[in-house]
N, C-alpha and C. Protein backbone atom coordinates (compact mmCIF):
# COMPACT_ATOMS: atom_id res chain seq x y z
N UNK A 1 0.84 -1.19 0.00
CA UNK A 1 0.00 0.00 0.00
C UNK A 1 0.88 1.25 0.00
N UNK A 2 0.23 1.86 -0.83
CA UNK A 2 1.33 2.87 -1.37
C UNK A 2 1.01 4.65 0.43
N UNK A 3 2.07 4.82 0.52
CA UNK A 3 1.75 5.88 1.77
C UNK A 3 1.30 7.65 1.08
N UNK A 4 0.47 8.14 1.97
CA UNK A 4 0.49 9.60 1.17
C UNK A 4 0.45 10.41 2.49
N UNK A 5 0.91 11.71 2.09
CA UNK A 5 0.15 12.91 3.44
C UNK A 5 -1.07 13.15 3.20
N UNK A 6 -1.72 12.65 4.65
CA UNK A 6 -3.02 13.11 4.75
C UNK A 6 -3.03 14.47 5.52
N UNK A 7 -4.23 15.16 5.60
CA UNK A 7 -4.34 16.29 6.23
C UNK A 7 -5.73 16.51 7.32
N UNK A 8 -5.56 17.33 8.21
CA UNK A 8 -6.69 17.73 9.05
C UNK A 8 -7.48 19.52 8.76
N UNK A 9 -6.65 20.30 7.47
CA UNK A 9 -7.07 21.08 7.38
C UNK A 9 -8.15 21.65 7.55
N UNK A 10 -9.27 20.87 6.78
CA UNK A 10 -10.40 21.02 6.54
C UNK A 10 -11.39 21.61 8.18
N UNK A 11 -10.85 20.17 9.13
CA UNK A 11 -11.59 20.45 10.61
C UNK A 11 -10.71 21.76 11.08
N UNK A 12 -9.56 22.07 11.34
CA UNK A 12 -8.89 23.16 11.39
C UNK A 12 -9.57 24.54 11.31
N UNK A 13 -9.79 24.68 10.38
CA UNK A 13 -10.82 25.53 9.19
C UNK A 13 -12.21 25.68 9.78
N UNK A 14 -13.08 24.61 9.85
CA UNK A 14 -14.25 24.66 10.51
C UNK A 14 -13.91 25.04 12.25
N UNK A 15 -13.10 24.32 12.90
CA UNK A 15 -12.96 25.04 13.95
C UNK A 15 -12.19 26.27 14.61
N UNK A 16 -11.97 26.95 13.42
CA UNK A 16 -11.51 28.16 13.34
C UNK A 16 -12.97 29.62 12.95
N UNK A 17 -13.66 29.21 13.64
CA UNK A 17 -15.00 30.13 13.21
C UNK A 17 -15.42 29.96 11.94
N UNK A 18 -15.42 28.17 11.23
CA UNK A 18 -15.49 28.35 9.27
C UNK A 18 -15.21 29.30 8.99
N UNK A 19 -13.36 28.85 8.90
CA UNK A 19 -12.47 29.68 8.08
C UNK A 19 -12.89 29.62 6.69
N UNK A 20 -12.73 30.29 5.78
CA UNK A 20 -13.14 30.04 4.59
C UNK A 20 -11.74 29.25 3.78
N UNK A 21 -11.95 28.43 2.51
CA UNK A 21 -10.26 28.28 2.06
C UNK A 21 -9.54 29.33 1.57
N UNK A 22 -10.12 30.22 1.25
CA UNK A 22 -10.04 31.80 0.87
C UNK A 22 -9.41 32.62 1.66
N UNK A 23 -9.74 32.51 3.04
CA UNK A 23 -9.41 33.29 3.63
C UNK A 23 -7.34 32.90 4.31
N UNK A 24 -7.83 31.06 4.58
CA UNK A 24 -6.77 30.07 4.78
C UNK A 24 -5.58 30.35 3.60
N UNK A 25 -5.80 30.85 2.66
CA UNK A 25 -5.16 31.14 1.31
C UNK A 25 -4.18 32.20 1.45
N UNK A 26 -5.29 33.34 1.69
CA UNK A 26 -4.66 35.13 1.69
C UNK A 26 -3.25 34.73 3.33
N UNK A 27 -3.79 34.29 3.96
CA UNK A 27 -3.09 33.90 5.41
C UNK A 27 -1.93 33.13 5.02
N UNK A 28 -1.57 32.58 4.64
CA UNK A 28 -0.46 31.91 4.00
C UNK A 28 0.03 32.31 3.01
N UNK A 29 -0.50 32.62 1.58
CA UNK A 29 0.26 33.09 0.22
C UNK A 29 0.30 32.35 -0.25
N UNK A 30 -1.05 31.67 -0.73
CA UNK A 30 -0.99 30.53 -1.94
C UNK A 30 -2.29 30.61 -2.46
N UNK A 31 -2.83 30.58 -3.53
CA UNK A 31 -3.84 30.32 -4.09
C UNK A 31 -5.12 29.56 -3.34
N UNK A 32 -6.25 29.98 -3.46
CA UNK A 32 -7.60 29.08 -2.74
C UNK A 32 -7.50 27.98 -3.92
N UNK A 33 -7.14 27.84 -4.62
CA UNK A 33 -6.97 26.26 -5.44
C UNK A 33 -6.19 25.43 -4.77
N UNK A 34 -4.91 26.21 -4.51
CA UNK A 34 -4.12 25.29 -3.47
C UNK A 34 -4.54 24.48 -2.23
N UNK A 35 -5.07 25.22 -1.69
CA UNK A 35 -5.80 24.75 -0.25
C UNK A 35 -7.10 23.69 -1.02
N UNK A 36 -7.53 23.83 -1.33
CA UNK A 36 -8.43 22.57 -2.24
C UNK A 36 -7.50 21.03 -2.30
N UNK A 37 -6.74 21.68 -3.33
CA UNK A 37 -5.88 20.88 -3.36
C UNK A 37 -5.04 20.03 -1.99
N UNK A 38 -4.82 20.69 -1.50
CA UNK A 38 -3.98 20.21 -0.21
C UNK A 38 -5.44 19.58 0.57
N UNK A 39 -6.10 19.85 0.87
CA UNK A 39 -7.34 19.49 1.41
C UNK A 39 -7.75 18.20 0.90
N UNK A 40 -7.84 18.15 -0.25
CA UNK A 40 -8.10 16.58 -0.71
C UNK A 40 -6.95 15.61 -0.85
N UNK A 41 -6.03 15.98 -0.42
CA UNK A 41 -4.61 14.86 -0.58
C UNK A 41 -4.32 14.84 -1.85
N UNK A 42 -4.44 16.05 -2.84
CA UNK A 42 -3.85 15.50 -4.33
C UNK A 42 -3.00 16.97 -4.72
N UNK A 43 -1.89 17.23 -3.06
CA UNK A 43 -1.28 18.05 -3.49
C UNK A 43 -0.54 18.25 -2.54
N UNK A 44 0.85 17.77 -2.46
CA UNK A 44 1.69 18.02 -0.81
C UNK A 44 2.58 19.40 -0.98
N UNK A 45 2.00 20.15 0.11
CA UNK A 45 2.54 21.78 0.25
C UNK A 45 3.84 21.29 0.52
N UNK A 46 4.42 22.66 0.23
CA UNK A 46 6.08 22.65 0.49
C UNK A 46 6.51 22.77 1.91
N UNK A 47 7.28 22.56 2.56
CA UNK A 47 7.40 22.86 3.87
C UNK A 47 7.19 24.39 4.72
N UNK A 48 7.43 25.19 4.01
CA UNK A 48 6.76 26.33 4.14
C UNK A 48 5.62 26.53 4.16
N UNK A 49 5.26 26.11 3.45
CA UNK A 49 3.48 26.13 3.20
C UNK A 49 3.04 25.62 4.71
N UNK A 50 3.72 24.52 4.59
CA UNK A 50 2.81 23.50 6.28
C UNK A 50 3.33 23.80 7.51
N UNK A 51 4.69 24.64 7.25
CA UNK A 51 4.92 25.30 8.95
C UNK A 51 3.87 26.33 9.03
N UNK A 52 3.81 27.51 7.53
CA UNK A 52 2.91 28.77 8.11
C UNK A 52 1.31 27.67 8.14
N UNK A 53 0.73 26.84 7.66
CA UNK A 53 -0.41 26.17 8.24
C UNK A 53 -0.46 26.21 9.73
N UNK A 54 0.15 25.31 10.34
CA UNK A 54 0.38 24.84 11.33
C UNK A 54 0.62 26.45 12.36
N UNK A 55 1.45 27.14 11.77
CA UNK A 55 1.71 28.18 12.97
C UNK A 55 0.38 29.31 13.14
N UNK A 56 0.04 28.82 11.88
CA UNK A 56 -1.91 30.12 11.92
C UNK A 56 -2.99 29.24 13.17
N UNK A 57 -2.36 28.25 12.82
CA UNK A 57 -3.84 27.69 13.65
C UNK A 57 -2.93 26.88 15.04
N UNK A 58 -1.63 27.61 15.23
CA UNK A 58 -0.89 27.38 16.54
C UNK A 58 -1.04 25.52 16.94
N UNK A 59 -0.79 24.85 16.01
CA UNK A 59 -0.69 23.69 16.47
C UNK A 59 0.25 22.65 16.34
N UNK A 60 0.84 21.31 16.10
CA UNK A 60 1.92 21.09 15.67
C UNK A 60 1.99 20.90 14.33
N UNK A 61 2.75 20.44 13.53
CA UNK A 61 3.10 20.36 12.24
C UNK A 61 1.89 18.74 12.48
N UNK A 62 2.44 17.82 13.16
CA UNK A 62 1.57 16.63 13.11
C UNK A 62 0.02 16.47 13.44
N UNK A 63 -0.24 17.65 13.77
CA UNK A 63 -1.37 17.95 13.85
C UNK A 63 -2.45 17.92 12.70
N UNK A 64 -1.56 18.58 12.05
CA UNK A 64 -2.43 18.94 10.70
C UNK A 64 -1.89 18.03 9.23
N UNK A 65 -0.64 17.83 9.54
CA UNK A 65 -0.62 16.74 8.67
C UNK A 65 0.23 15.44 9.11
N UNK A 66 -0.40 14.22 8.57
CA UNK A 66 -0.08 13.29 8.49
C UNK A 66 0.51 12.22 7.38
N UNK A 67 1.71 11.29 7.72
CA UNK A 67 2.67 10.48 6.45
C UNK A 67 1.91 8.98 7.11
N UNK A 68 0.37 8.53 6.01
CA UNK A 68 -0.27 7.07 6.42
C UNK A 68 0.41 6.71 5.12
């Protein structure tokens, strides 16, 4: 079985007052396609991308994403 990064963005997002991906977007510096993308697992952010994730919504890096 092949492994991928999964993600928790999505709940992140909702328990962030339904963040919008839009808004998750402008907050980081990447496209609201991106966050789609990263959201459905058919797009692994750069490490930058997933520290500033992780540091907006103050949690760990493993928090929000996962190597199943």
């Amino acid at each position: 079985m092949e492994k991928k990064i999964v993600n928790n963005i999505r709940r992140l997002r909702f328990d962030a007052d339904e963040m919008t991906q839009q808004m998750l977007a402008d907050v980081v510096g990447v496209s609201r396609q991106t966050i789609v993308a990263i959201e459905k697992d058919k797009y692994s952010p750069s490490l930058e991308v997933a520290f500033k994730i992780s540091e907006y919504f103050n949690v760990p890096l493993d928090t929000v994403f996962k190597y199943r």
